[in-house]
Protein backbone atom coordinates (compact mmCIF):
# COMPACT_ATOMS: atom_id res chain seq x y z
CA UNK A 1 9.95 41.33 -8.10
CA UNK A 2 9.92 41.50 -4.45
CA UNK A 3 10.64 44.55 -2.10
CA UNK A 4 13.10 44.27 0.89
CA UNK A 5 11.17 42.77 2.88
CA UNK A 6 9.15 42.50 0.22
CA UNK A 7 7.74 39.96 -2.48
CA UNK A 8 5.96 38.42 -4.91
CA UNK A 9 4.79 34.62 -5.66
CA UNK A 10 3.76 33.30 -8.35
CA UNK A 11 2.89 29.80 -10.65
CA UNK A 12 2.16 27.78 -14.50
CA UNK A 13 1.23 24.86 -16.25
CA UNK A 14 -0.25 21.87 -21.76
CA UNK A 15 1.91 21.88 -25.04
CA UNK A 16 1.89 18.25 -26.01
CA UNK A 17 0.53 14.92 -24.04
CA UNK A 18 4.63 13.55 -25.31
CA UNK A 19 5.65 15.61 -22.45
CA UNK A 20 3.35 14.46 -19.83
CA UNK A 21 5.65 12.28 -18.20
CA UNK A 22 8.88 13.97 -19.25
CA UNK A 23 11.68 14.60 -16.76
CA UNK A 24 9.95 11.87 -14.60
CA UNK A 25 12.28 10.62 -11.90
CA UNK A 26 9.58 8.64 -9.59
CA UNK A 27 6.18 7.74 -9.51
CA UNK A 28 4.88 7.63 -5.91
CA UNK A 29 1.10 7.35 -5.88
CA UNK A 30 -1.69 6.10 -8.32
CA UNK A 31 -5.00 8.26 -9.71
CA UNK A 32 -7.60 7.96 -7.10
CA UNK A 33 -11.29 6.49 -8.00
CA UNK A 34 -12.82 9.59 -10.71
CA UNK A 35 -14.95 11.46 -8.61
CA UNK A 36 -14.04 10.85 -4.96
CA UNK A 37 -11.86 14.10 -5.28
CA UNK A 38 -14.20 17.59 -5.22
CA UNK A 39 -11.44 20.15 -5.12
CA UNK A 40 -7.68 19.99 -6.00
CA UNK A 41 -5.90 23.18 -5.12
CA UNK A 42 -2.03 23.33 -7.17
CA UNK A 43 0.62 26.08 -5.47
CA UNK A 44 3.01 25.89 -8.37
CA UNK A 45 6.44 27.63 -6.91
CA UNK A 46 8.90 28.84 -8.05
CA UNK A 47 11.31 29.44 -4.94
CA UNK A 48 14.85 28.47 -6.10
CA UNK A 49 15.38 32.37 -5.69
CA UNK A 50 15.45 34.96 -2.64
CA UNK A 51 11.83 33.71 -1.94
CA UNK A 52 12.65 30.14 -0.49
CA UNK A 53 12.31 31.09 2.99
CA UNK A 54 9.16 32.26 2.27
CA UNK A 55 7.96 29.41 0.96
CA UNK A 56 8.62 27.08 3.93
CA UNK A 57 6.74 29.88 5.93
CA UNK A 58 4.21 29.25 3.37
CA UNK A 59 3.84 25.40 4.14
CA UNK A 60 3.86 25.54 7.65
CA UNK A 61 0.88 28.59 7.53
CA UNK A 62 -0.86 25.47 5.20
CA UNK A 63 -0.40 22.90 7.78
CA UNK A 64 -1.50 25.47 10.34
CA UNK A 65 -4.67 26.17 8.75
CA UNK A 66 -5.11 22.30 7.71
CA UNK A 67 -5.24 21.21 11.04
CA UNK A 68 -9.17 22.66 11.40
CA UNK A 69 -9.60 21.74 7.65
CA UNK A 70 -12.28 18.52 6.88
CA UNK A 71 -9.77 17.29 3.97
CA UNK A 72 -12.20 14.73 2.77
CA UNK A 73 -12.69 15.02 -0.59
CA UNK A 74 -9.70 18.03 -0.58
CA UNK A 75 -6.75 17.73 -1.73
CA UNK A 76 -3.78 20.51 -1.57
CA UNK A 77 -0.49 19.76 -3.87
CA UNK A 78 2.79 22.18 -4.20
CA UNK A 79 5.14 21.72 -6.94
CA UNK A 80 7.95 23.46 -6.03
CA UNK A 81 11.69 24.35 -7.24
CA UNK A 82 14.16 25.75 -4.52
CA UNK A 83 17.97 26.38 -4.40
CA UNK A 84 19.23 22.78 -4.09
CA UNK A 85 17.80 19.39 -4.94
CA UNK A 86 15.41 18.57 -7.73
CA UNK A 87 12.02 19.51 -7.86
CA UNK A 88 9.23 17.52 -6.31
CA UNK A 89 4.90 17.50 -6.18
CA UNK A 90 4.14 17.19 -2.74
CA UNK A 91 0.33 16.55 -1.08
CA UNK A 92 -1.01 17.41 2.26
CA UNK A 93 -2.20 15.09 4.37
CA UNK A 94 -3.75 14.38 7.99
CA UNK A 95 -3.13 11.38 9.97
CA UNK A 96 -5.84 10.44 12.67
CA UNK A 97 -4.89 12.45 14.78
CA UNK A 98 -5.37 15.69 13.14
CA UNK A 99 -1.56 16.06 12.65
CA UNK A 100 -0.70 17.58 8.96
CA UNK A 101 1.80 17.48 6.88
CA UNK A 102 3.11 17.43 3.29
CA UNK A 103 4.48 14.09 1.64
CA UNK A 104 6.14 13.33 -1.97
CA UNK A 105 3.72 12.25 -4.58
CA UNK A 106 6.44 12.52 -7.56
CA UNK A 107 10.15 14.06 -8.28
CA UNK A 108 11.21 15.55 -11.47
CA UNK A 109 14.51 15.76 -12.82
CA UNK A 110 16.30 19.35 -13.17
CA UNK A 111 16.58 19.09 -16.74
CA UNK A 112 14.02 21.89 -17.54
CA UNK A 113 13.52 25.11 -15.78
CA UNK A 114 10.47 24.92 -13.64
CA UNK A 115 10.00 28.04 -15.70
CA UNK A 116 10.01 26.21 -18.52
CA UNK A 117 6.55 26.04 -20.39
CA UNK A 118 7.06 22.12 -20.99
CA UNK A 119 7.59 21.97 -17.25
CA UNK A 120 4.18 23.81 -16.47
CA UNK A 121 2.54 21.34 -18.86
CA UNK A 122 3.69 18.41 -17.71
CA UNK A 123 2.72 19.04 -13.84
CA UNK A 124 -0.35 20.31 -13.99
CA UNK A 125 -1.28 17.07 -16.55
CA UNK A 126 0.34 14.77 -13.67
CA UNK A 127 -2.17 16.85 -11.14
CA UNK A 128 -5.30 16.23 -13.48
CA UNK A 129 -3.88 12.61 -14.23
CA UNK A 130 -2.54 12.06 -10.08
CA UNK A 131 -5.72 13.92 -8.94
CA UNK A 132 -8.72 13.45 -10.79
CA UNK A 133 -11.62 16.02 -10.04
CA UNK A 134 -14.29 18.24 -11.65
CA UNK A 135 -12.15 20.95 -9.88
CA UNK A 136 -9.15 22.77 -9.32
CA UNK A 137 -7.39 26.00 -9.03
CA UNK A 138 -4.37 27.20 -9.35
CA UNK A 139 -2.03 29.65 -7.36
CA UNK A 140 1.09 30.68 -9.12
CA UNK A 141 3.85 31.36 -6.94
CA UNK A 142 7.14 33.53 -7.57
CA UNK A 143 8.54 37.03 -8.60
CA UNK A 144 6.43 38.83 -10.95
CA UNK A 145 6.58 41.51 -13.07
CA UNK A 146 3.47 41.56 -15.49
CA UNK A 147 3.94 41.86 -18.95
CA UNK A 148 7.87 42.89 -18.90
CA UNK A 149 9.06 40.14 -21.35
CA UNK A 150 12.44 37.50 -20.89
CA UNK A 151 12.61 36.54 -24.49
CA UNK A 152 13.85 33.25 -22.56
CA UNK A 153 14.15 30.10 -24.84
CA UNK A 154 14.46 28.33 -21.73
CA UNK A 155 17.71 26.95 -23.05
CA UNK A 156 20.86 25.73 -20.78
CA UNK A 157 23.13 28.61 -21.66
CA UNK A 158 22.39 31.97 -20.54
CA UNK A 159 23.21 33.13 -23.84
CA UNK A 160 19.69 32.90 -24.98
CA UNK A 161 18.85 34.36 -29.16
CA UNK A 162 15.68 35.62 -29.59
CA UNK A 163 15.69 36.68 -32.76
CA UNK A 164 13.79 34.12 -34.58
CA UNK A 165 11.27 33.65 -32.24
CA UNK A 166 9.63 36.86 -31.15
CA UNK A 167 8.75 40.22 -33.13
CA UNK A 168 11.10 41.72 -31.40
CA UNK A 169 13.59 41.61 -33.63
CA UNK A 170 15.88 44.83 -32.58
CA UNK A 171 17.07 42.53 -29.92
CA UNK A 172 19.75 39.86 -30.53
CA UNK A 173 20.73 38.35 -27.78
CA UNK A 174 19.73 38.18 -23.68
CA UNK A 175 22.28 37.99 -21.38
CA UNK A 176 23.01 36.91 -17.41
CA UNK A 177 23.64 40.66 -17.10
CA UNK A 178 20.05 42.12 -18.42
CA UNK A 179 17.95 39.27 -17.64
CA UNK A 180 17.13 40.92 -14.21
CA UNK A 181 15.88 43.49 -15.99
CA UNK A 182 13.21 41.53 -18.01
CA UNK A 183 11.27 39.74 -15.55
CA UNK A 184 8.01 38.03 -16.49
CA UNK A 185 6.34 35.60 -14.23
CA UNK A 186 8.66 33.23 -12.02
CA UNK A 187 12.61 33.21 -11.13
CA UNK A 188 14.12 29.66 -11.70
CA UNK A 189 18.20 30.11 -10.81
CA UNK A 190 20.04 26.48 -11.12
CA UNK A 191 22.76 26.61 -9.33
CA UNK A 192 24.70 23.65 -11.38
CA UNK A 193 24.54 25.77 -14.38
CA UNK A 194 24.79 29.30 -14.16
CA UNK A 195 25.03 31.26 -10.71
CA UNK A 196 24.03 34.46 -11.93
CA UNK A 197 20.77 33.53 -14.72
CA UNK A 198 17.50 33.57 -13.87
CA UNK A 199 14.86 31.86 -16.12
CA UNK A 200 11.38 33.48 -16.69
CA UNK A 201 7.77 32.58 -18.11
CA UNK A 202 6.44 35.25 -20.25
CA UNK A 203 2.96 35.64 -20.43
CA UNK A 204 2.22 34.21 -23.92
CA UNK A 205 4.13 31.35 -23.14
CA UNK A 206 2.27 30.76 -19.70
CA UNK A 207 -1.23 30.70 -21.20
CA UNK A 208 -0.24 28.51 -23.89
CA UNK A 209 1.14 26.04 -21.38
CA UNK A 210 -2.51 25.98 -19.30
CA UNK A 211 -5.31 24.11 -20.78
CA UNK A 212 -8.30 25.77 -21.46
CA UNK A 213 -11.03 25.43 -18.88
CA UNK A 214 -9.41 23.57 -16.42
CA UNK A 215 -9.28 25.95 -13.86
CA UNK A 216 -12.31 27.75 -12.02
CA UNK A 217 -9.48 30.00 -10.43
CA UNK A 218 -6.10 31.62 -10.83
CA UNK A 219 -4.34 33.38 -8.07
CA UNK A 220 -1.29 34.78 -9.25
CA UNK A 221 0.60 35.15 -5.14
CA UNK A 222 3.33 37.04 -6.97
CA UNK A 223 3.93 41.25 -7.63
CA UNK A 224 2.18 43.26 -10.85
CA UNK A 225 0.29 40.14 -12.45
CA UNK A 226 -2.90 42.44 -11.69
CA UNK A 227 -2.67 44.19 -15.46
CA UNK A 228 -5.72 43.50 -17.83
CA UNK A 229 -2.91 42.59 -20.47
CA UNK A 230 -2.43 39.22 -18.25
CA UNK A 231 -5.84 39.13 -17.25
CA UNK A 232 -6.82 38.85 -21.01
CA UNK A 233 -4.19 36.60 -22.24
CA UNK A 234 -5.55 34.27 -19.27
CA UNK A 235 -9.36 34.51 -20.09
CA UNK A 236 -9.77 31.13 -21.32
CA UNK A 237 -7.54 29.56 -18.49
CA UNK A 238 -10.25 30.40 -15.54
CA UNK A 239 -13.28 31.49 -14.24
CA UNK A 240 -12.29 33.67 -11.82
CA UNK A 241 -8.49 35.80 -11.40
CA UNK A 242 -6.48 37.33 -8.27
CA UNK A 243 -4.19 39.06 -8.61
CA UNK A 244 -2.05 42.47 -7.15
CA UNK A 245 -1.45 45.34 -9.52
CA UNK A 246 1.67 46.57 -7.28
CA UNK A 247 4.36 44.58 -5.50
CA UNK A 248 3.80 42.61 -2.37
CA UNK A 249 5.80 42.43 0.50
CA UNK A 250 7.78 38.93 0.98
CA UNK A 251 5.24 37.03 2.77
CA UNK A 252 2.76 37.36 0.26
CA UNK A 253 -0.35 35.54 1.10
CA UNK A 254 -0.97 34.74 4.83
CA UNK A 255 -2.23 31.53 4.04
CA UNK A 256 -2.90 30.06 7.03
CA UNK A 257 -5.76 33.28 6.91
CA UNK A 258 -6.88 32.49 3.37
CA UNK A 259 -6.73 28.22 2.87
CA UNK A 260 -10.10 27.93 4.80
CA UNK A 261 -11.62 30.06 1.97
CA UNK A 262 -9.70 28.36 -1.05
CA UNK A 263 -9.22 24.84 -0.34
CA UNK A 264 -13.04 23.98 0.02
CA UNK A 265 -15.40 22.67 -2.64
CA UNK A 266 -16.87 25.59 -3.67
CA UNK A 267 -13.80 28.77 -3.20
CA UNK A 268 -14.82 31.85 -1.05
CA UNK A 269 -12.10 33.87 -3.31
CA UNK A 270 -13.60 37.26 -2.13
CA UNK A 271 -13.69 36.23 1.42
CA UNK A 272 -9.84 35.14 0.79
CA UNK A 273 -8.48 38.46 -1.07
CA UNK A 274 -10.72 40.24 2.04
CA UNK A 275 -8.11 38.24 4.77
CA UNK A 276 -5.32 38.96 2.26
CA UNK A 277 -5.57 43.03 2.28
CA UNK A 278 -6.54 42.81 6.05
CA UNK A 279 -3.72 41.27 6.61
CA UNK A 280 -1.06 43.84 5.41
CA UNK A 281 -3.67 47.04 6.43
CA UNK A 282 -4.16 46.11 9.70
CA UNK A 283 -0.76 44.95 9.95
CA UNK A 284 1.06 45.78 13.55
CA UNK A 285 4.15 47.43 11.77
CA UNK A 286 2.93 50.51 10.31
CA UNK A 287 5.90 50.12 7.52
CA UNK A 288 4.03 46.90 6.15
CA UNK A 289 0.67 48.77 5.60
CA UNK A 290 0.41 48.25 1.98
CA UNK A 291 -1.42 46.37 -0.22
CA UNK A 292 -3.49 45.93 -3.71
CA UNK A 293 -5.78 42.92 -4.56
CA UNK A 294 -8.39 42.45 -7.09
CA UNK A 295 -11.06 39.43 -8.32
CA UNK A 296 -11.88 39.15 -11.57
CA UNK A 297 -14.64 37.76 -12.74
CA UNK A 298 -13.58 36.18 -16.12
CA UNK A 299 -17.22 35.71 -18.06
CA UNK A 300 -16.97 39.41 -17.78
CA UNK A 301 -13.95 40.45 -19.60
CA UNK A 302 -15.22 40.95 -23.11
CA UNK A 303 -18.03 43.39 -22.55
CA UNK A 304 -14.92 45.39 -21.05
CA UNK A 305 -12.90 44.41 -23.95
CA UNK A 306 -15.74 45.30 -26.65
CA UNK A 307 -16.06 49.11 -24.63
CA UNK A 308 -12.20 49.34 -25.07
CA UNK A 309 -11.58 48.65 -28.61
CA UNK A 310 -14.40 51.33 -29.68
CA UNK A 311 -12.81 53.87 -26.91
CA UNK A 312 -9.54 53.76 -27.92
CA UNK A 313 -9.84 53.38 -31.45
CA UNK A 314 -9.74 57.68 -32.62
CA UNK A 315 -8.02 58.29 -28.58
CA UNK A 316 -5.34 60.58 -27.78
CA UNK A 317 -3.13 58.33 -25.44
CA UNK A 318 -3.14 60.75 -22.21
CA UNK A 319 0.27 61.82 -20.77
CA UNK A 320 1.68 60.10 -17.95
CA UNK A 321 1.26 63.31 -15.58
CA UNK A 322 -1.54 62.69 -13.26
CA UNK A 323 -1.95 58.99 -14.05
CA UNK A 324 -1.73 56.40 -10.93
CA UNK A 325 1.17 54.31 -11.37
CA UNK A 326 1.56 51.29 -9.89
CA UNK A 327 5.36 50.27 -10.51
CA UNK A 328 8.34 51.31 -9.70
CA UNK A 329 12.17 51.22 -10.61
CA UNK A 330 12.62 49.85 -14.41
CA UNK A 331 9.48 47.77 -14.52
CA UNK A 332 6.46 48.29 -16.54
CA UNK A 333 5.52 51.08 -16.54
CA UNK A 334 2.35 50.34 -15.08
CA UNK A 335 -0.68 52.42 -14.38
CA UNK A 336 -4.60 52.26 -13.41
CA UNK A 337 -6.85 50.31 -16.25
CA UNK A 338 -9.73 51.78 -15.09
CA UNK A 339 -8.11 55.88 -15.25
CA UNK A 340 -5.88 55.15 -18.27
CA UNK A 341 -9.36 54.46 -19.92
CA UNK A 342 -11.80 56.92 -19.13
CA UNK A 343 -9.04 59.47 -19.98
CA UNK A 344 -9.16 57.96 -23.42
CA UNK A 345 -12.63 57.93 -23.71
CA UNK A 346 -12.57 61.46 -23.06
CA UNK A 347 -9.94 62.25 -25.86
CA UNK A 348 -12.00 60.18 -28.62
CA UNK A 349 -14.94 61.76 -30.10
CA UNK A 350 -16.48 58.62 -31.09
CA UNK A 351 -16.27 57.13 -27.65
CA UNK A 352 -18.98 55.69 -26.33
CA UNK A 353 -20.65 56.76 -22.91
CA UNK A 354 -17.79 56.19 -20.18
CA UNK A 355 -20.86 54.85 -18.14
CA UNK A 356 -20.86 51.99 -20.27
CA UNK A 357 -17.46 51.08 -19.50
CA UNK A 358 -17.69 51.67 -15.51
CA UNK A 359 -20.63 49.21 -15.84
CA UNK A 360 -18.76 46.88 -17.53
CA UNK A 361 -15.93 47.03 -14.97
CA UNK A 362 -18.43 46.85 -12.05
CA UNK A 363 -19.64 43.32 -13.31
CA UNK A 364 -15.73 42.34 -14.30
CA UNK A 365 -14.32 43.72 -11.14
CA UNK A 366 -16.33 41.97 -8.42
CA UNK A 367 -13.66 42.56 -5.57
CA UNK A 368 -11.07 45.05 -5.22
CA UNK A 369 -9.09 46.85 -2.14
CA UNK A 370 -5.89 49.00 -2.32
CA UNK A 371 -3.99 50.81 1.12
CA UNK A 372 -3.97 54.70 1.06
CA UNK A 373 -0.49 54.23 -0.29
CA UNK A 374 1.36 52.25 -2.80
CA UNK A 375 4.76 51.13 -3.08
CA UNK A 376 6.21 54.66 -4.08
CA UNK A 377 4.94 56.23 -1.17
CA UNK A 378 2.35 57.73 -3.19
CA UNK A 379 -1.28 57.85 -2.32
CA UNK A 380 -3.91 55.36 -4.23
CA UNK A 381 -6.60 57.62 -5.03
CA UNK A 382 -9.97 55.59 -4.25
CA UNK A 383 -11.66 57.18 -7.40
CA UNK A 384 -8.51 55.75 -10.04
CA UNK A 385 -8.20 52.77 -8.15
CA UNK A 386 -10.12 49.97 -10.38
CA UNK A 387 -7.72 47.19 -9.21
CA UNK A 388 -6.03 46.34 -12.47
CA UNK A 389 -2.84 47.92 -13.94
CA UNK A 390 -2.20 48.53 -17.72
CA UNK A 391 0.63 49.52 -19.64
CA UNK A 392 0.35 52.80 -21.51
CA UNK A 393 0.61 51.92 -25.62
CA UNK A 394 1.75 53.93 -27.82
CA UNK A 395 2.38 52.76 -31.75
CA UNK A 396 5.57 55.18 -31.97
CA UNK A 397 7.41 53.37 -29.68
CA UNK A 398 9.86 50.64 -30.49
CA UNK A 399 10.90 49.40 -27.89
CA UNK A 400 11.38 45.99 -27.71
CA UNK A 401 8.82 45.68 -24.41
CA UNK A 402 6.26 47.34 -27.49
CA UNK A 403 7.39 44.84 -29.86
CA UNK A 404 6.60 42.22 -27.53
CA UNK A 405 3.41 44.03 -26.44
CA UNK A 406 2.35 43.44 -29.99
CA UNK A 407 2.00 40.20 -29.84
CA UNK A 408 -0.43 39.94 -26.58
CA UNK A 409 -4.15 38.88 -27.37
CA UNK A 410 -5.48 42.33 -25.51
CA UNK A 411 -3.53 44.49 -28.07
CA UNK A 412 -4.62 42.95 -31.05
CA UNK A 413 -8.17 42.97 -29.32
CA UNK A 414 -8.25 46.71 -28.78
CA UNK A 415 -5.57 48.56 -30.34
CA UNK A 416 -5.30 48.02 -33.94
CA UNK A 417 -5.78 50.79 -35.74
CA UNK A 418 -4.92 53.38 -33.07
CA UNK A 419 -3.19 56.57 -34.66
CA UNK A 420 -3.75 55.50 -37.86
């Protein structure tokens, strides 16, 4: 989801080496010499949506910051999807004399939603295979919306059964109408198809499509992807997460601010979600003054996990009254990991020392920044603010956002038995 004005970016990625090369329209390049490549950075996005603008303001911030970049031994690919034409991996590039720009390496056909986990497979095995390097990251452009499920099968008709498929079994069928109402991560609309459906990435589906330990970083540029339930689900994907627990305005990243602290060898990615937040709190109109980012430190995330799963396992789950809450409208709900916690901790009699936990999330959390206000128009409070959302569990209900929520590695990691 983005905000009038407003935004969010996002981006995916390894089901099956048969589908490397699937979709393949052109080949325009060769793998370079193993080695002579020290960073790749992929922008996977999804802009064939509101957002397309915003991605060609995107690019030209890239070729902006490029132009004072040293991009031996650098290299900076987009795959993206917009409104019209098919979707194409493009690379940036500097001619001698320092002028930039961004040229076709390979063009897929529009037979699969770039949304489509097969899809995310296949190009980020054409980057590893295209690009060959000890390292890369990834930044996952689009609309977000955390954890809220599409149940998409990623089918051609709009019609999409779920039945089979998913726990959530109390739902039979998704439709063009209530699709916008289950986003997940991306927004793929193809026009030759169906005008009014949107296709969508849940999370499950997204980590299953990234191989494990190929990225040292993840930067989801795209609203509520900030929630330890994606965070968790991702662990084995990268060493390091970004992310926003709220929306973010339209523009997103200002990445002609941030590239000079990504694309190098070795990622500033504190320095980078520092220029992020300045950008929108320092930001000449007042109205745009608002902002969440976090850095995650990945090795981290089970000590927090381990605290968690003892905390909450006798807890009262505490009312939503007084709880910060980062969403708004029909999505999530979402509110403050770090609060949400400690409140159970409190409630369980068996809990162990909250100071454990805060700990924990010092060493997991090694970046965070929020505005004095949030989306709502609400004030952040500095002592709930731990930079990552969650959603607030409860085993009665059935919803079929629950049913889904089932399935996600951080509830079966620290919920089972809860209430029982």
């Amino acid at each position: 989801m983005k905000i009038s004005g407003l935004g969010s970016h996002s981006v995916i990625c390894l089901l099956a080496s048969a589908c490397v090369l699937a979709g393949c329209v052109s080949h325009k390049d060769e793998p370079r010499q193993e080695g002579s490549i020290k960073r790749v950075v992929l922008l996977y996005a999804v802009a064939s949506n509101n957002l397309y603008s915003n991605l060609q303001s995107d690019k030209s911030e890239i070729i902006e910051a490029a132009k004072d970049i040293d991009l031996s031994g650098l290299s900076m690919l987009v795959y993206q999807v917009t409104p019209t034409g098919n979707p194409e991996l493009l690379e940036l590039t500097k001619d001698n004399t320092g002028a930039c720009e961004f040229v076709q390496v390979k063009e897929y056909s529009r037979d699969l939603y770039s949304t489509d986990p097969v899809r995310i497979s296949e190009v980020i095995e054409d980057v590893r295979h295209l690009r060959e390097s000890e390292n890369y990251g990834l930044i996952l452009w689009s609309h977000g919306t955390g954890i809220d499920p599409s149940f998409s099968t990623h089918g051609n008709n709009p019609l999409l059964s779920v039945a089979s498929e998913r726990d959530a079994t109390s739902i039979e069928y998704i439709t063009a109408e209530n699709v916008p109402g289950l986003y997940s991560f991306g927004s793929d609309r193809d026009m030759d198809k169906d005008a009014s459906y949107y296709d969508e990435t849940d999370i499950d589906e997204l980590a299953a499509a990234i191989p494990d330990g190929m990225f040292d970083f993840i930067w989801f540029d795209a609203c509520y992807m900030s929630g330890i339930e994606t965070i968790y689900q991702l662990r084995n994907k990268c060493d390091f997460f970004v992310g926003y627990p709220t929306e973010v305005y339209t523009p997103g990243m200002p990445y002609d601010q941030t590239i000079p602290y990504i694309l190098r060898e070795t990622p500033d990615l504190k320095g980078a979600a520092e220029k992020f937040f300045n950008y929108y709190s320092q930001h000449q109109a007042s109205s745009y003054r608002v902002a969440t980012v976090a850095v995650a430190d990945m090795g981290e995330i089970e000590r927090v996990a381990e605290y968690c799963r003892a905390a909450y396992a006798d807890a009262t789950v505490p009312s939503v009254a007084g709880l910060q809450k980062y969403s708004r409208n029909s999505f999530g709900p979402f509110y403050d990991f770090g609060q949400y916690t400690r409140l159970m901790a409190e409630s369980s009699p068996s809990a162990p020392d909250v100071r454990g936990f805060e700990e924990a999330m010092e060493r997991f959390i090694i970046y965070k920044a929020a505005t004095e206000k949030d989306f709502n128009f609400n004030p952040i409070s500095p002592e709930n603010y731990s930079g990552i959302s969650c959603y607030r569990f409860w085993e009665g209900d059935s919803s079929e956002k629950a049913l889904y929520y089932h399935t996600l590695d951080w509830y079966n990691r620290v919920y089972p038995g809860l209430g029982k």
